[in-house]
C-alpha atoms as a PDB file:
ATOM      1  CA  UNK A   1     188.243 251.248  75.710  1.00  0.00           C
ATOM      2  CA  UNK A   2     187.861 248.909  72.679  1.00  0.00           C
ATOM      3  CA  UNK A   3     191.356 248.536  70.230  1.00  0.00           C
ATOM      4  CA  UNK A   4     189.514 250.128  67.239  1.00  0.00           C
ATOM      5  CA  UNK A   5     189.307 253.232  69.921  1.00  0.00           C
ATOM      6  CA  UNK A   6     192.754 253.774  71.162  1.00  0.00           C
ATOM      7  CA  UNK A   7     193.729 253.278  66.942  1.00  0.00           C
ATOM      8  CA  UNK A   8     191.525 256.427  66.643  1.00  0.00           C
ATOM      9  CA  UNK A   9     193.058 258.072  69.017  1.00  0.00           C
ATOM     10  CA  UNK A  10     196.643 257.475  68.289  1.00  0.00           C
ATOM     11  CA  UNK A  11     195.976 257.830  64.933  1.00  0.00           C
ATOM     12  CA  UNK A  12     194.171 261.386  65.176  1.00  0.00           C
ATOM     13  CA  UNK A  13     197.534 262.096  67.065  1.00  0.00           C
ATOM     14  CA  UNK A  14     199.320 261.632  63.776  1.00  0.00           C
ATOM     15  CA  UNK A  15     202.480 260.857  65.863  1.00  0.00           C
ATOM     16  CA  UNK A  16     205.790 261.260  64.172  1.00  0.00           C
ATOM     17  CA  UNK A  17     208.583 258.726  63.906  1.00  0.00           C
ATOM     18  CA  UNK A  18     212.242 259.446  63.609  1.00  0.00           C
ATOM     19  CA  UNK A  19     214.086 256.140  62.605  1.00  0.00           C
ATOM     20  CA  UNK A  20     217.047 257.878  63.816  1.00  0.00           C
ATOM     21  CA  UNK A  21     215.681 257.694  67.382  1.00  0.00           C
ATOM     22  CA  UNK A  22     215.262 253.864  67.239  1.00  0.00           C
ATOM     23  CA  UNK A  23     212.895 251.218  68.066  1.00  0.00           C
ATOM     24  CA  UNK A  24     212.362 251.969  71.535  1.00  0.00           C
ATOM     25  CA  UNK A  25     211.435 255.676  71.191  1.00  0.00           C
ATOM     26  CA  UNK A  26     209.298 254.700  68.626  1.00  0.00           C
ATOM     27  CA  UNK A  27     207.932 251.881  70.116  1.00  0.00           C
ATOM     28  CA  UNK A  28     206.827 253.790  73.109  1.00  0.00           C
ATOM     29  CA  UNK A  29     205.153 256.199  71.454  1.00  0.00           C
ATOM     30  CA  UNK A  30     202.035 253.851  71.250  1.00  0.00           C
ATOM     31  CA  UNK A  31     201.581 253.469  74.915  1.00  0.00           C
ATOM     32  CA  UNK A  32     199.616 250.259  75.388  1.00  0.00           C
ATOM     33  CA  UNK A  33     198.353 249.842  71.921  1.00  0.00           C
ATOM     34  CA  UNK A  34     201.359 247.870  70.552  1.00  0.00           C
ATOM     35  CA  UNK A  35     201.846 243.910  72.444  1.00  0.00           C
ATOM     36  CA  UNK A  36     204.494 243.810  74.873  1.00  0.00           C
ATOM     37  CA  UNK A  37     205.540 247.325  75.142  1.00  0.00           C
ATOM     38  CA  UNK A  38     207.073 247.333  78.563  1.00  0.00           C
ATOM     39  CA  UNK A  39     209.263 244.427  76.837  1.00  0.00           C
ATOM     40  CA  UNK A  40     210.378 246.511  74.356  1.00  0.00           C
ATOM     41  CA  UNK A  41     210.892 250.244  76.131  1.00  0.00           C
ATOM     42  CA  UNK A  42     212.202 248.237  79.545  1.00  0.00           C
ATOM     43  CA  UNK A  43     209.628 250.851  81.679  1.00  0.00           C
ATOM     44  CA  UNK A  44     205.188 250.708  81.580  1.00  0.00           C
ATOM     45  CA  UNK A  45     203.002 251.346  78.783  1.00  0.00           C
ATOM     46  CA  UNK A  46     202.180 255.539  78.904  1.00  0.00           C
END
């Protein structure tokens, strides 16, 4: 699956944030779209 395809597909999700929940709820949220995510969340891309 090509990038422009998984930003479709998160962005037809029209996922919420809550800055209250922090960078690594957030973060996570975009599975393996975003660089480095397992960095970031400390567990695998969803």
């Amino acid at each position: 699956m090509s990038f422009d395809e998984k930003l479709r597909h998160y962005a037809d999700q029209r996922i919420s944030l809550d800055l209250d929940d922090g960078v690594k709820v957030n973060y996570g949220k975009f599975g393996d779209l975003l660089a480095e995510a397992k960095k970031v969340t400390g567990k695998k891309a969803e």
